[in-house]
Protein backbone atom coordinates (compact mmCIF):
# COMPACT_ATOMS: atom_id res chain seq x y z
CA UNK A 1 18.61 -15.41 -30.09
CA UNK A 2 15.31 -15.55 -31.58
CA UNK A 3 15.37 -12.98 -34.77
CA UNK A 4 12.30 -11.08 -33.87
CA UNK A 5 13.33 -10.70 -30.25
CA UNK A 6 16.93 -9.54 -30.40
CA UNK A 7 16.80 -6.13 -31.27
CA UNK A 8 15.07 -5.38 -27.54
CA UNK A 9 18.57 -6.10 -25.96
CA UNK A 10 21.18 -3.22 -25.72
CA UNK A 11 23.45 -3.47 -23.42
CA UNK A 12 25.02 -0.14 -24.54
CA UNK A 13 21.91 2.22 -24.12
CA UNK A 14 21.34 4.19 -21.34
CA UNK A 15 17.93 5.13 -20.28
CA UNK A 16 17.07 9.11 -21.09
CA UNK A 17 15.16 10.47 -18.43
CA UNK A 18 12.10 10.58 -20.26
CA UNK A 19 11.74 6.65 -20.12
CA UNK A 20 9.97 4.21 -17.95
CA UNK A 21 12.57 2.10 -16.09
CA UNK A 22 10.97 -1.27 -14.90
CA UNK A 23 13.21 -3.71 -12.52
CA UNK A 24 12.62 -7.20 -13.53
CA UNK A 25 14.30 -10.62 -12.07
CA UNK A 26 13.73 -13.96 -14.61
CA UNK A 27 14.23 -17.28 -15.06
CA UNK A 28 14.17 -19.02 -18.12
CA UNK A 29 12.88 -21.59 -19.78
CA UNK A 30 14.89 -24.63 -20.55
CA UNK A 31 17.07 -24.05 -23.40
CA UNK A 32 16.92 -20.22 -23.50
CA UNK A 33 19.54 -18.02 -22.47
CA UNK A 34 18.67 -14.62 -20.25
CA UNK A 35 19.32 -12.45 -22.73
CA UNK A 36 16.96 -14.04 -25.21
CA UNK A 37 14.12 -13.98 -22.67
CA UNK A 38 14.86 -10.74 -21.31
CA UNK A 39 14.69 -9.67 -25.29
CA UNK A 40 11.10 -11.60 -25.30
CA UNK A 41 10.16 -9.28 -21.97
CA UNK A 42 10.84 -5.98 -23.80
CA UNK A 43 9.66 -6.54 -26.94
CA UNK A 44 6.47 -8.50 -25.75
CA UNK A 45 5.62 -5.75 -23.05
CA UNK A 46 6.10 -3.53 -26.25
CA UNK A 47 5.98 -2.76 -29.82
CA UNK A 48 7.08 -6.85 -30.39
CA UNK A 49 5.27 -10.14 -30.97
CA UNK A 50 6.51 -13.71 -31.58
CA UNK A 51 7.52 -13.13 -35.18
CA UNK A 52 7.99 -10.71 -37.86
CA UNK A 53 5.04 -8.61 -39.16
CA UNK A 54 5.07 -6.91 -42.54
CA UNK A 55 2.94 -3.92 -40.50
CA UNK A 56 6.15 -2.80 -38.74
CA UNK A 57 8.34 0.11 -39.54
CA UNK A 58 11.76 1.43 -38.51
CA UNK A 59 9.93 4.22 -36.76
CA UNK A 60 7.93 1.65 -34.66
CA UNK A 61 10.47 -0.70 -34.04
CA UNK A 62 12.32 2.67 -32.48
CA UNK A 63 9.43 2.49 -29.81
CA UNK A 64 10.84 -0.76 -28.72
CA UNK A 65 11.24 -1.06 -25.30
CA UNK A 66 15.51 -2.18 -24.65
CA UNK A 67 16.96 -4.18 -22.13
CA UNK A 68 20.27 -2.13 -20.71
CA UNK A 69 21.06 -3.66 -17.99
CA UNK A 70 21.59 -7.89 -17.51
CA UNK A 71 22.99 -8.99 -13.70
CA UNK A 72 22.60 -12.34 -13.06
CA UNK A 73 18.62 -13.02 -13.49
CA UNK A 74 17.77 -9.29 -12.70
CA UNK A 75 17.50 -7.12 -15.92
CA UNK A 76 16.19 -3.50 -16.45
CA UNK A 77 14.42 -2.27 -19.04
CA UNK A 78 13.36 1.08 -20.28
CA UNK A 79 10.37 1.83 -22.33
CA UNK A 80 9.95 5.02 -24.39
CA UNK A 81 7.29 7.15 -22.42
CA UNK A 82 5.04 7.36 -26.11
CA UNK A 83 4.26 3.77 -25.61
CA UNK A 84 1.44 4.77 -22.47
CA UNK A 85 -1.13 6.92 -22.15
CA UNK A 86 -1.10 9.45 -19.33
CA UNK A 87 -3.14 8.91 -16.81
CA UNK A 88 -3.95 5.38 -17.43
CA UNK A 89 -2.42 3.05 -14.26
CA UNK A 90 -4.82 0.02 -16.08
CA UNK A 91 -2.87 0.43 -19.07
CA UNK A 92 0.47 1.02 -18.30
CA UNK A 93 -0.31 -2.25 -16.05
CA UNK A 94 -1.36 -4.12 -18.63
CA UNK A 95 1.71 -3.11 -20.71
CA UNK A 96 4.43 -3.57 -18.32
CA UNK A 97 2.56 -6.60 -16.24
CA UNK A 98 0.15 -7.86 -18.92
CA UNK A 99 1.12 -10.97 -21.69
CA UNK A 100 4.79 -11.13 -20.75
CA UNK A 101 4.07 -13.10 -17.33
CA UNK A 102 2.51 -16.27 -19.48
CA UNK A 103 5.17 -16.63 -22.54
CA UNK A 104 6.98 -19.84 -22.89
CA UNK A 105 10.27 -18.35 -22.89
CA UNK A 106 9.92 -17.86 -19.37
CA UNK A 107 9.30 -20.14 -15.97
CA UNK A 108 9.21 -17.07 -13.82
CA UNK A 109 9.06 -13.17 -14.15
CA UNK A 110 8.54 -10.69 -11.22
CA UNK A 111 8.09 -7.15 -12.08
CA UNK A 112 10.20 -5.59 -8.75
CA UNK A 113 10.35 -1.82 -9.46
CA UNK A 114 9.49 0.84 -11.82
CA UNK A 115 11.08 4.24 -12.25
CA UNK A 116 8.41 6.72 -13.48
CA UNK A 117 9.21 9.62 -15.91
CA UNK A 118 7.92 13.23 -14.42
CA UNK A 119 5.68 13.21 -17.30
CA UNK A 120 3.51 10.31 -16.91
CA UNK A 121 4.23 10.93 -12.76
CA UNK A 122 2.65 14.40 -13.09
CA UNK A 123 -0.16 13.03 -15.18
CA UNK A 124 -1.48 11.30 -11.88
CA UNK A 125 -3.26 13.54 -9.17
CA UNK A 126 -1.17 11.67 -6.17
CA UNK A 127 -3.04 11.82 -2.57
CA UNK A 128 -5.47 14.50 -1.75
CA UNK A 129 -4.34 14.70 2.01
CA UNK A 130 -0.72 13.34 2.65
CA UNK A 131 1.10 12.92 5.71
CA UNK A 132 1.02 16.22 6.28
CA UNK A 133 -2.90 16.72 5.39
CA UNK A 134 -3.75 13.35 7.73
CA UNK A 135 -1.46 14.88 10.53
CA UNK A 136 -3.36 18.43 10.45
CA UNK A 137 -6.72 16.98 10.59
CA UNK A 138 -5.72 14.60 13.78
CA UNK A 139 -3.80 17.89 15.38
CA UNK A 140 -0.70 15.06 15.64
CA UNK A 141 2.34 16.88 14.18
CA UNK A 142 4.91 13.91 15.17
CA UNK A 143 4.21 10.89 16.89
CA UNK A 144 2.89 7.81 15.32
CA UNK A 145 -1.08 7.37 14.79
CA UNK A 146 -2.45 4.55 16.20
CA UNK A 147 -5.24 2.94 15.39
CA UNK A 148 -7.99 -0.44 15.20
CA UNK A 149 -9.30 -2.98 12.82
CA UNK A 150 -12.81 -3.92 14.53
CA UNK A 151 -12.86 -7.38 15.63
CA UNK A 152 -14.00 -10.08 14.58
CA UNK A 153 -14.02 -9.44 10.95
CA UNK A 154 -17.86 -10.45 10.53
CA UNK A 155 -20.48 -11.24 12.60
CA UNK A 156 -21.28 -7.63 14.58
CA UNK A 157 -24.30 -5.96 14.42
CA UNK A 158 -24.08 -2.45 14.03
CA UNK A 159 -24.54 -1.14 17.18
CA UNK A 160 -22.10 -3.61 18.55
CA UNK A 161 -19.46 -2.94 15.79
CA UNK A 162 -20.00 0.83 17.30
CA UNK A 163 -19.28 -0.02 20.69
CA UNK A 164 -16.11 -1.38 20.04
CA UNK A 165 -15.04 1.65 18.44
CA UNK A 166 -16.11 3.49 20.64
CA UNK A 167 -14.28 1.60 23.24
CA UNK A 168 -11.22 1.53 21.18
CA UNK A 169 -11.08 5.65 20.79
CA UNK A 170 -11.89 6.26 24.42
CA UNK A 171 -9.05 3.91 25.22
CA UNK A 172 -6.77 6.19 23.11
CA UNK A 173 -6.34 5.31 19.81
CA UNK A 174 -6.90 7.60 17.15
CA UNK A 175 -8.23 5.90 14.41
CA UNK A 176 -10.53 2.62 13.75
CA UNK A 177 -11.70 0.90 10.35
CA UNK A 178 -13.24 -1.77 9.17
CA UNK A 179 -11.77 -4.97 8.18
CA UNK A 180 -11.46 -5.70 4.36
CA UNK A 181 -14.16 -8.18 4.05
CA UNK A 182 -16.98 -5.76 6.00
CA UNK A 183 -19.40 -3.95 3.59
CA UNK A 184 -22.95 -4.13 3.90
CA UNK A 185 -24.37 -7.23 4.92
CA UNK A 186 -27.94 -8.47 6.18
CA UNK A 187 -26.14 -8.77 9.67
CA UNK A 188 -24.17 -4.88 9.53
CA UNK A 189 -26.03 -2.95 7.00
CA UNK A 190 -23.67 -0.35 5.62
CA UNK A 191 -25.77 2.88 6.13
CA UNK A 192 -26.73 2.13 9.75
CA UNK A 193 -23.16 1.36 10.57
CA UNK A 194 -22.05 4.42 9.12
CA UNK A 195 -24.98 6.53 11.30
CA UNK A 196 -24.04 4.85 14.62
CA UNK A 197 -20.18 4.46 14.40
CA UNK A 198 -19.74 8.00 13.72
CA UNK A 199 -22.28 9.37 16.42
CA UNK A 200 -19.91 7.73 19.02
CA UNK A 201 -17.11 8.85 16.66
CA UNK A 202 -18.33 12.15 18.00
CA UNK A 203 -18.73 11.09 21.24
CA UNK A 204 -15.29 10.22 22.29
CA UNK A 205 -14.08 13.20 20.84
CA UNK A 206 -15.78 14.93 23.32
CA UNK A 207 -15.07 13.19 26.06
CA UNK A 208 -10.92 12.56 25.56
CA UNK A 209 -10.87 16.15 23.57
CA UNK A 210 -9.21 13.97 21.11
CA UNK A 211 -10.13 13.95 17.11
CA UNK A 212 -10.65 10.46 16.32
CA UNK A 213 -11.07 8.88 12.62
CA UNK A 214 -13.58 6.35 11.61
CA UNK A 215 -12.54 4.74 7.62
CA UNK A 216 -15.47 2.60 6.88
CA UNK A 217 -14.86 -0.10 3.69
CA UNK A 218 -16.89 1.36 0.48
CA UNK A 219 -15.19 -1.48 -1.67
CA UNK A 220 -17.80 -2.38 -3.82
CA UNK A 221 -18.80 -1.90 -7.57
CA UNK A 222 -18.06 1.33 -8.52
CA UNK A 223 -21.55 3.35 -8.82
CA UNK A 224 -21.93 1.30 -5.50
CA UNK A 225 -18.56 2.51 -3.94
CA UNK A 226 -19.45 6.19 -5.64
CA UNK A 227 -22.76 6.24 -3.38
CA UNK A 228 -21.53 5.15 0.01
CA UNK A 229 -18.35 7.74 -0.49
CA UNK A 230 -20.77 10.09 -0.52
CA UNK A 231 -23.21 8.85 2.00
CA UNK A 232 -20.46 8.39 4.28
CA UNK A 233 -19.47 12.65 3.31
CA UNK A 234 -22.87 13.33 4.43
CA UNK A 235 -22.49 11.56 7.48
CA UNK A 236 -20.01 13.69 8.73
CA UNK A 237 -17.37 11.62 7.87
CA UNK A 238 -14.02 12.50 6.96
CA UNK A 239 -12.11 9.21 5.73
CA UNK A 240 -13.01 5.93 3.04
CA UNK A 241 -11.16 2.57 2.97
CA UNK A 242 -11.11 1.17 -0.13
CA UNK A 243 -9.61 -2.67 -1.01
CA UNK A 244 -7.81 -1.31 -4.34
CA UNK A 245 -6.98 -4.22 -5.82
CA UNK A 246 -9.99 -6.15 -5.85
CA UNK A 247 -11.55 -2.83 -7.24
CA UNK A 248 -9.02 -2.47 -9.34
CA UNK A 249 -6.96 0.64 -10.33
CA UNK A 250 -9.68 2.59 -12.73
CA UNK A 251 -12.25 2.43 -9.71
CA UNK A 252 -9.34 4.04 -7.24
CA UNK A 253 -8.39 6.57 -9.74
CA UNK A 254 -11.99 7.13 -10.50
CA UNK A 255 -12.88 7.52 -6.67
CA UNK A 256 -10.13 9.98 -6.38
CA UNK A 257 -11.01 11.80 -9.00
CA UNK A 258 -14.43 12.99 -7.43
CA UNK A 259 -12.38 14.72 -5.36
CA UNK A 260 -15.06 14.27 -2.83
CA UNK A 261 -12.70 15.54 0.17
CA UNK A 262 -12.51 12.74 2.25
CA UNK A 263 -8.93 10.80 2.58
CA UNK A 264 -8.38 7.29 1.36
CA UNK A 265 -6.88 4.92 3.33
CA UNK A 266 -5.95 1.56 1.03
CA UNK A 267 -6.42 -1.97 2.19
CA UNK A 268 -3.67 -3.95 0.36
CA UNK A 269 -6.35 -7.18 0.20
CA UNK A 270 -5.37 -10.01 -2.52
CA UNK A 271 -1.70 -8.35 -2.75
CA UNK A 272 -0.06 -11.83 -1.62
CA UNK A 273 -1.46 -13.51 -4.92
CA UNK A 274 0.97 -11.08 -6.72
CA UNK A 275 3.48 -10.33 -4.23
CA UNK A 276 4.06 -13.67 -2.13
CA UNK A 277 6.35 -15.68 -4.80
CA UNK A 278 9.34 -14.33 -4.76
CA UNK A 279 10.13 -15.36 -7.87
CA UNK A 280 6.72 -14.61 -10.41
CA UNK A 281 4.21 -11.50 -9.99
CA UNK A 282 4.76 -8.32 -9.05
CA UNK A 283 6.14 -6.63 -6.15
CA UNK A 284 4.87 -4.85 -3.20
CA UNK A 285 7.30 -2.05 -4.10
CA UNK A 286 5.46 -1.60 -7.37
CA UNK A 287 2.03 -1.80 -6.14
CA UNK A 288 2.61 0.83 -3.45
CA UNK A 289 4.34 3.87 -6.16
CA UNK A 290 1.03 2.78 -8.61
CA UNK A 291 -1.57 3.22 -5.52
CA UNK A 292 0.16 6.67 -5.03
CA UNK A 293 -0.14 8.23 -8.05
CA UNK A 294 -3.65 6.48 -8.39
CA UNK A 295 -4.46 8.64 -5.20
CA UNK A 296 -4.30 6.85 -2.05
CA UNK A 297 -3.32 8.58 1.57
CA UNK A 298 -2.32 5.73 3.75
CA UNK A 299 -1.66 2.65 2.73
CA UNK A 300 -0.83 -0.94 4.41
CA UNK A 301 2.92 -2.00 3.95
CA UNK A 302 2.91 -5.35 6.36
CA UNK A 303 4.95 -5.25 9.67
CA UNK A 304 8.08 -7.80 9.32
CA UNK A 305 7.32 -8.25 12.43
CA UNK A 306 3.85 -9.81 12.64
CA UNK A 307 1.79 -12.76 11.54
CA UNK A 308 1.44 -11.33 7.76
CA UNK A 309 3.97 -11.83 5.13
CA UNK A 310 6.48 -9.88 3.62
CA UNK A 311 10.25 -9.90 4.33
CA UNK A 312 11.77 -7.11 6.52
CA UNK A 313 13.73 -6.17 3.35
CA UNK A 314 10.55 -5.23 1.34
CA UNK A 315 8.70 -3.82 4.20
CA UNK A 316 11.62 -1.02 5.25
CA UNK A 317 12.00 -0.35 1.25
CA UNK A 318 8.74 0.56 1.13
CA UNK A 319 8.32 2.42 4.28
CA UNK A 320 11.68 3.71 4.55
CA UNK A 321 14.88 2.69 3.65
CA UNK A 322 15.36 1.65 -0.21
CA UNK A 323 18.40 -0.87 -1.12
CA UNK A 324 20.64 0.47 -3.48
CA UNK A 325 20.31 -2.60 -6.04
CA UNK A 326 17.04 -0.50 -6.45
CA UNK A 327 16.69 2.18 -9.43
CA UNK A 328 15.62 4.81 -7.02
CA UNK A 329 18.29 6.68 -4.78
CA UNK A 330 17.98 5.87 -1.16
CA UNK A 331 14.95 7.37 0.87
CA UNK A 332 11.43 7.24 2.52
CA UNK A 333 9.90 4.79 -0.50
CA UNK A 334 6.69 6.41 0.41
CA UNK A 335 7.49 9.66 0.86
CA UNK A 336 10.20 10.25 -1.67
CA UNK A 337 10.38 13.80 -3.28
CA UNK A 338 8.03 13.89 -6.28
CA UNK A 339 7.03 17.28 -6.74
CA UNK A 340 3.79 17.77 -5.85
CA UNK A 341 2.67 14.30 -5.61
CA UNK A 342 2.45 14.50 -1.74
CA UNK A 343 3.24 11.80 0.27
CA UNK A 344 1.92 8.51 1.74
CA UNK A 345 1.32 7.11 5.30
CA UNK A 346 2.14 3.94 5.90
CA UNK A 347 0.11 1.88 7.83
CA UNK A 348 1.79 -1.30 9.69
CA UNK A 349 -0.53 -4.00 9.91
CA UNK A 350 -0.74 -7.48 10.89
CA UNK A 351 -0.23 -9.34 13.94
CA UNK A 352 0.59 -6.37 15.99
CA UNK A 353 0.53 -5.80 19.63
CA UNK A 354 2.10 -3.25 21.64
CA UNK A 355 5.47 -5.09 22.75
CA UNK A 356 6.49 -4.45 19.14
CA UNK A 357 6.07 -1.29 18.46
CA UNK A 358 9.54 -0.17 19.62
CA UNK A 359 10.91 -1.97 16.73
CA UNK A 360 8.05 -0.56 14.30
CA UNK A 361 9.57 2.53 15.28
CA UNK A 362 13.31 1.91 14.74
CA UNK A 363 12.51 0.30 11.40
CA UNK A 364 10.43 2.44 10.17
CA UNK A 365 10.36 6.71 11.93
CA UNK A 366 7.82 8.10 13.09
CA UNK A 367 5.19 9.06 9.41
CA UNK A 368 3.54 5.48 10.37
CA UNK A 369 0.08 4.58 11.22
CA UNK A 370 0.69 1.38 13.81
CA UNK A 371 -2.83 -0.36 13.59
CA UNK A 372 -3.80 -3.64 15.23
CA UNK A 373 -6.74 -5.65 15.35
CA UNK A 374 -6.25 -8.46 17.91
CA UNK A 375 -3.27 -6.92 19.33
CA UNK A 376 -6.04 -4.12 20.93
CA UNK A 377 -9.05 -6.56 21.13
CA UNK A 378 -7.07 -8.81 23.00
CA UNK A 379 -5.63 -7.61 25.61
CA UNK A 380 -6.58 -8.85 29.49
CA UNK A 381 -9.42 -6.75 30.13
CA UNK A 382 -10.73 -5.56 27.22
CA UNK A 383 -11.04 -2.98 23.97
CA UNK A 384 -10.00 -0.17 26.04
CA UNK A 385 -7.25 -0.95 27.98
CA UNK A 386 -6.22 -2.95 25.03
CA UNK A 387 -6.35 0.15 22.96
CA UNK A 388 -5.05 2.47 25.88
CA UNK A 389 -1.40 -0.44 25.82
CA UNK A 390 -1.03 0.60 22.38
CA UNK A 391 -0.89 4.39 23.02
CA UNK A 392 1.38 4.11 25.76
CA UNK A 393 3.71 2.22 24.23
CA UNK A 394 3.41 4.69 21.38
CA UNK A 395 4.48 7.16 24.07
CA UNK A 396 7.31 4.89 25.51
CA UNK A 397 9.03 4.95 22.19
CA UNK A 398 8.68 8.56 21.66
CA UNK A 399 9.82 9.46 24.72
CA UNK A 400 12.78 6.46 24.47
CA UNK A 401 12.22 4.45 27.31
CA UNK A 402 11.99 0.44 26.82
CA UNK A 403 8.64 -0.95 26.90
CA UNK A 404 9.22 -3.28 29.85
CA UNK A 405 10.55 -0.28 31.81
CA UNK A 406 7.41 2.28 30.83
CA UNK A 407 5.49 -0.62 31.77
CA UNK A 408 6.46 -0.73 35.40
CA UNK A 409 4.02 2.41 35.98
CA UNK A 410 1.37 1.53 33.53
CA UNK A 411 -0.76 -1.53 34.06
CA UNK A 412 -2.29 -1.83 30.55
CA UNK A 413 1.06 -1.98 29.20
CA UNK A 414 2.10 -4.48 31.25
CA UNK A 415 -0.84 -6.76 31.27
CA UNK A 416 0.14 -6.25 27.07
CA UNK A 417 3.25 -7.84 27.48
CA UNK A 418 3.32 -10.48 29.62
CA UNK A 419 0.38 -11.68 27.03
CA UNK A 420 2.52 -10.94 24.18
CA UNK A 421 5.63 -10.09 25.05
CA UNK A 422 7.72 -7.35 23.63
CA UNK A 423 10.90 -6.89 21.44
């Protein structure tokens, strides 16, 4: 093994519960063994470089991170909690997914999982809302939410973009946003959208006696994002959507940390160009604890069972059901116990229509947020009997009965799925 590398790997340690666990699977380069570029992983992510330096000392070198655990091409690796500042999601990111992706010793790396200490855990503020903060507001203590991505993407003027949301929330659905490519452009200009969505906003609630959520996108540069959080506050409005990783995570954190009272729902956008290749980047998994601590209420998890990818397997784990090759013990990925870091919806997204919800269901409980664009838009005749399918197949599976069977007595349904179909 490379001499400046191999004091990283100890198969003997165990991790104290003070350290940073991170999941890792490799693949070497030619001519180097796993261990020796696990060893590279740890030290590089580290206190390590690619030789000896006379700066070192035995009490840095103890900050090493150290590989305990080699299984085939998946290793684990704790890092002392000293080595990141509190607070900081950009830097432990840069530490744990930062250099170590581009060394030589390597062909592939995917960072799968990370166990966080309490410490650096509690140094996060976590959601403002929650499940259980989103489900007061609504008045909705157990079904699903549904909800809308206005459609198309661009192109609608504001009043039109209005209309459809309007149509959408009349229909039954309880929340709409904007797609994650809508800001403020010379064809939808941000603060008139904002003005006219939420005056019908308050206009279905009236009529259906319903609360209904508008989340328009503030993604933007920050100062930018800052001033149509609060425009949108002034408004009247209650909810932001936010692309968080094309704003990266010291705009989220910093946009949480207003603590302007409105909830954030996060648009996943870009994730594939980490997340696709199953064998280099960084999971899904990983991206979804980091948005949570960053602040984030709901967030988009994929479907399994629409057009977007991302295997069943990684979808359940992080809305549900966690394998136990995973450091964490089984349990809602989103929602798992940590202290008073409340937990997140998860929003199912992506090629949905209302013939699959039943599965969405089964996969998945009930703490989900089943939102789709041209599963709603369309339907047969229209936004709102597109939008009123999705809530009564919402109600089929709550109440237990088959879609195909509810759908004998309700039209909308069954226009739905003889487009579609249904699982």
């Amino acid at each position: 093994m490379m001499a400046f590398y191999s004091g990283y790997v100890d198969l003997k340690y165990r991790p104290k519960p003070t350290d940073m666990v991170c999941s890792f699977t490799l693949k070497p380069a030619a001519g180097v063994s796993v261990e020796e570029a696990a060893g590279a992983v740890a030290g590089e992510s580290s206190v390590g470089t690619w030789t000896d330096v006379s700066t070192s000392s035995p009490r840095i070198r103890a900050m090493g991170a150290k590989v305990f655990s080699i299984k085939g091409r998946w290793i684990e690796v704790a890092y002392p909690q000293e080595l990141f500042e509190n607070g900081n999601m950009a830097q432990i990111f840069s530490s744990v997914a930062g250099n170590i992706f581009g060394m030589k010793v390597i062909d592939s790396l995917r960072l799968e999982d990370i166990k966080w200490p309490a410490k650096i855990r509690n140094s996060f503020p976590g959601p403002a809302f929650g499940i259980k903060g989103i489900r007061k507001m609504l008045r909705i203590p157990k079904r699903p939410l549904c909800g809308t991505i206005i459609k198309p993407k661009l192109g609608l003027r504001e009043k039109e973009h209005a209309k459809v949301a309007y149509d959408a929330w009349r229909g039954g659905l309880d929340m709409v946003k904007d797609d994650e490519n809508l800001t403020s452009q010379p064809f939808n200009h941000f603060d008139k959208r904002i003005k006219e969505t939420l005056r019908l906003r308050d206009r279905a609630e009236k009529e259906t006696g319903e609360r209904k959520i508008y989340m328009p996108n503030v993604t933007a540069e920050y100062n930018e994002m800052l001033k149509r959080a609060k425009f949108v506050k002034r408004c009247g409005g209650e909810y932001v959507m936010v692309d968080i990783l094309t704003v990266g995570w010291s705009a989220l954190q910093a946009l949480r940390n207003e603590n302007l009272g409105l909830v954030i729902h996060a648009h996943r956008a870009m994730h594939a160009a980490l997340t696709r290749n199953k064998e280099h980047g960084i999971s899904m998994l990983a991206l979804a604890d980091a948005a949570r601590l960053c602040g984030v209420d709901q967030l988009h998890i994929g479907t399994a069972v629409g057009k977007m990818e991302g295997p069943k397997e990684e979808v359940v784990m992080i809305g549900e059901e966690i394998e136990e090759r995973l450091v964490r013990p089984k349990g809602h990925r989103l929602a798992e116990n940590w202290g008073r870091i409340k937990p997140v919806f998860a929003v199912c997204s992506g090629g949905l229509h209302p013939g699959l919800v039943p599965q969405l269901v089964k996969m998945l409980g009930n703490d989900i947020i089943v939102q789709a664009g041209g599963g709603v838009h369309g339907h047969p005749l229209g936004t709102a009997k597109g939008a009123a399918a999705m809530r009564q197949a919402i109600d089929a599976a709550m109440s237990g009965i088959p879609p195909r069977e509810y759908a004998k007595t309700h039209k909308e349904l069954r226009l739905a799925i003889e487009k579609w179909g249904a699982l």
